[in-house]
Protein backbone atom coordinates (compact mmCIF):
# COMPACT_ATOMS: atom_id res chain seq x y z
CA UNK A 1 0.00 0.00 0.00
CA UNK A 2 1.57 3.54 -0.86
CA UNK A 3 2.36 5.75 1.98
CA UNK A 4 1.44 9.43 1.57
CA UNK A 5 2.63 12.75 3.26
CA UNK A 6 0.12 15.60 4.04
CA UNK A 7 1.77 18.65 5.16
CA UNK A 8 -0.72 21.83 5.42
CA UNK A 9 -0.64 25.37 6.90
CA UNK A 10 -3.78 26.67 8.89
CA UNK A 11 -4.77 29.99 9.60
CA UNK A 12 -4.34 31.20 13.25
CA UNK A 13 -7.46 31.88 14.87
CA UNK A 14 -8.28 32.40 18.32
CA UNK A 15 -9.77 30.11 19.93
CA UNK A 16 -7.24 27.71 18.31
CA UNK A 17 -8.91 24.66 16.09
CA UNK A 18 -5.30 22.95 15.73
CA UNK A 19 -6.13 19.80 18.61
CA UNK A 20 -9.12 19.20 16.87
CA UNK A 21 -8.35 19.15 13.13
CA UNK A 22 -4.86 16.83 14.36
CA UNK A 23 -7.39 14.97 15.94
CA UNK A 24 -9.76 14.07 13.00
CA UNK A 25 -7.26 13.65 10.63
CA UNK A 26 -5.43 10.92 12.91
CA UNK A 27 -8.88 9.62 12.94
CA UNK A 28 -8.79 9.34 9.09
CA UNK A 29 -6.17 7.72 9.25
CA UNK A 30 -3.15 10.08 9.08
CA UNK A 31 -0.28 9.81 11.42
CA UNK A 32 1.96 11.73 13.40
CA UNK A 33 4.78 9.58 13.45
CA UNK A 34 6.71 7.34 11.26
CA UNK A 35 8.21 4.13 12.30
CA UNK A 36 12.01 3.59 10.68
CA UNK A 37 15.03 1.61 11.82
CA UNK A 38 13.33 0.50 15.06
CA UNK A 39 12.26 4.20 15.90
CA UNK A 40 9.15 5.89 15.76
CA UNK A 41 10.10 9.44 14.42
CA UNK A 42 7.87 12.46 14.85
CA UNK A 43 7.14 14.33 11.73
CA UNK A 44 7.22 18.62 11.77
CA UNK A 45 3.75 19.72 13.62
CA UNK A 46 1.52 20.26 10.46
CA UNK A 47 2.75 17.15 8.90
CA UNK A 48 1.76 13.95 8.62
CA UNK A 49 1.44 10.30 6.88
CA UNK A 50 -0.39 7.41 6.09
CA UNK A 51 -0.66 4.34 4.02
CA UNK A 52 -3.84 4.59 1.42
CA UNK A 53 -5.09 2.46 -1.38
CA UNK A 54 -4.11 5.54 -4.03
CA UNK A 55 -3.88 9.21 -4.17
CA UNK A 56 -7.94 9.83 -4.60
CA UNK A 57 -7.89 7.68 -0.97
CA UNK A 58 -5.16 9.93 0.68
CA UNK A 59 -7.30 12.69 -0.40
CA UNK A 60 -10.59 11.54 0.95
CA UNK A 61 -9.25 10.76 3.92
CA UNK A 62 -7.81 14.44 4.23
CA UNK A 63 -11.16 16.26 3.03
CA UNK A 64 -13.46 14.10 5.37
CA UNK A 65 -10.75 15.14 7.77
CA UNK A 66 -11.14 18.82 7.34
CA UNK A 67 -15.09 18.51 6.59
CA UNK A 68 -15.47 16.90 10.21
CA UNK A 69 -12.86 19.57 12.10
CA UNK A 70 -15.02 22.42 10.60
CA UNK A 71 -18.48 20.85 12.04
CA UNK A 72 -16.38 19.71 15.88
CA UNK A 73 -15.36 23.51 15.99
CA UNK A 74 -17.97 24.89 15.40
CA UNK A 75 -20.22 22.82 17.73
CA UNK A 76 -16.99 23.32 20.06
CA UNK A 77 -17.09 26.71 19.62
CA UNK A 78 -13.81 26.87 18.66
CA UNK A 79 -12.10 28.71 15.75
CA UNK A 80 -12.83 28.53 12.21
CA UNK A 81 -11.11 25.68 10.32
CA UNK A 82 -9.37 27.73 7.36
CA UNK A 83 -6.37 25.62 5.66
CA UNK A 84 -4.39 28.17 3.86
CA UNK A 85 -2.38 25.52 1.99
CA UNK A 86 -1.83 22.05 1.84
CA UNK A 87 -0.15 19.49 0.18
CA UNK A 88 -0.68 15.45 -0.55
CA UNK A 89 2.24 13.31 -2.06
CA UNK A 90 3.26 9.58 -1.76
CA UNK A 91 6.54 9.55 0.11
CA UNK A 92 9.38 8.00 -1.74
CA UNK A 93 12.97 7.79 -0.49
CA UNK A 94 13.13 9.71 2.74
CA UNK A 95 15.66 11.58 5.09
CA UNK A 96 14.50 11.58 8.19
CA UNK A 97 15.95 14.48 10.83
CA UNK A 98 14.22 14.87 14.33
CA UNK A 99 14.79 15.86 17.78
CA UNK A 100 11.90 13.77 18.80
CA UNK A 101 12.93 9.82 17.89
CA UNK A 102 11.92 6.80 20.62
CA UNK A 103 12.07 2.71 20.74
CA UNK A 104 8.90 2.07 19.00
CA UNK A 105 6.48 0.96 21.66
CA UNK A 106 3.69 -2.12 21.14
C-alpha cells in the first residue's frame, strides 16, 4: 500500500482549532509519526502520513478530515477551520531528521 505525506498550513485563529483538526485527521487515518530503523520518528507539527489504497484515498481521507474539524469547531465553539495551503504526495525515499525519535512501543 503507498504511503502518503500531508503537510498543510492553517490559519491562526483564536480560539485555536489545531487539537481538533490533528485529531480528526489521525482519525482518518493520518499519522503523526513514522516508524524507521526500530524508531518511531515524529514528523514537523503540520505534517503527517499514512498508508492509502491511491492518491484519490489519501485525499478523501484528508477532506473528510477537514469537513469533520469544521463541524467539531464549530459545535466546540472553537475557531474557524481555514487551511491556507496544503499538500498530498506519496513519500518516496526519505531523510528523516528529528529531535523527537523513541524505541517504537507495542
Amino acid at each position: 500500500m503507498p504511503r502518503y505525506l500531508l503537510t498543510y498550513d492553517l490559519k491562526t485563529t483564536n480560539p485555536d482549532p489545531r487539537s481538533i483538526v490533528r485529531a480528526e485527521l489521525q482519525d482518518a487515518g493520518w499519522h503523526v509519526r513514522v516508524n524507521k530503523d526500530d524508531l518511531s520518528w515524529a514528523y514537523p507539527n503540520t505534517t503527517m502520513g499514512g498508508p492509502f489504497d491511491d492518491d484519490d484515498a489519501a485525499v478523501a481521507a484528508y477532506r473528510s478530515a477537514i469537513r469533520n474539524a469544521k463541524a467539531e469547531a464549530a459545535r466546540q465553539g472553537k475557531g474557524a477551520v481555514v487551511i491556507e495551503k496544503v499538500y498530498i504526495t506519496r513519500r518516496t525515499e526519505v531523510l528523516f531528521e528529528t529531535d523527537d525519535k523513541r524505541p517504537i512501543v507495542g
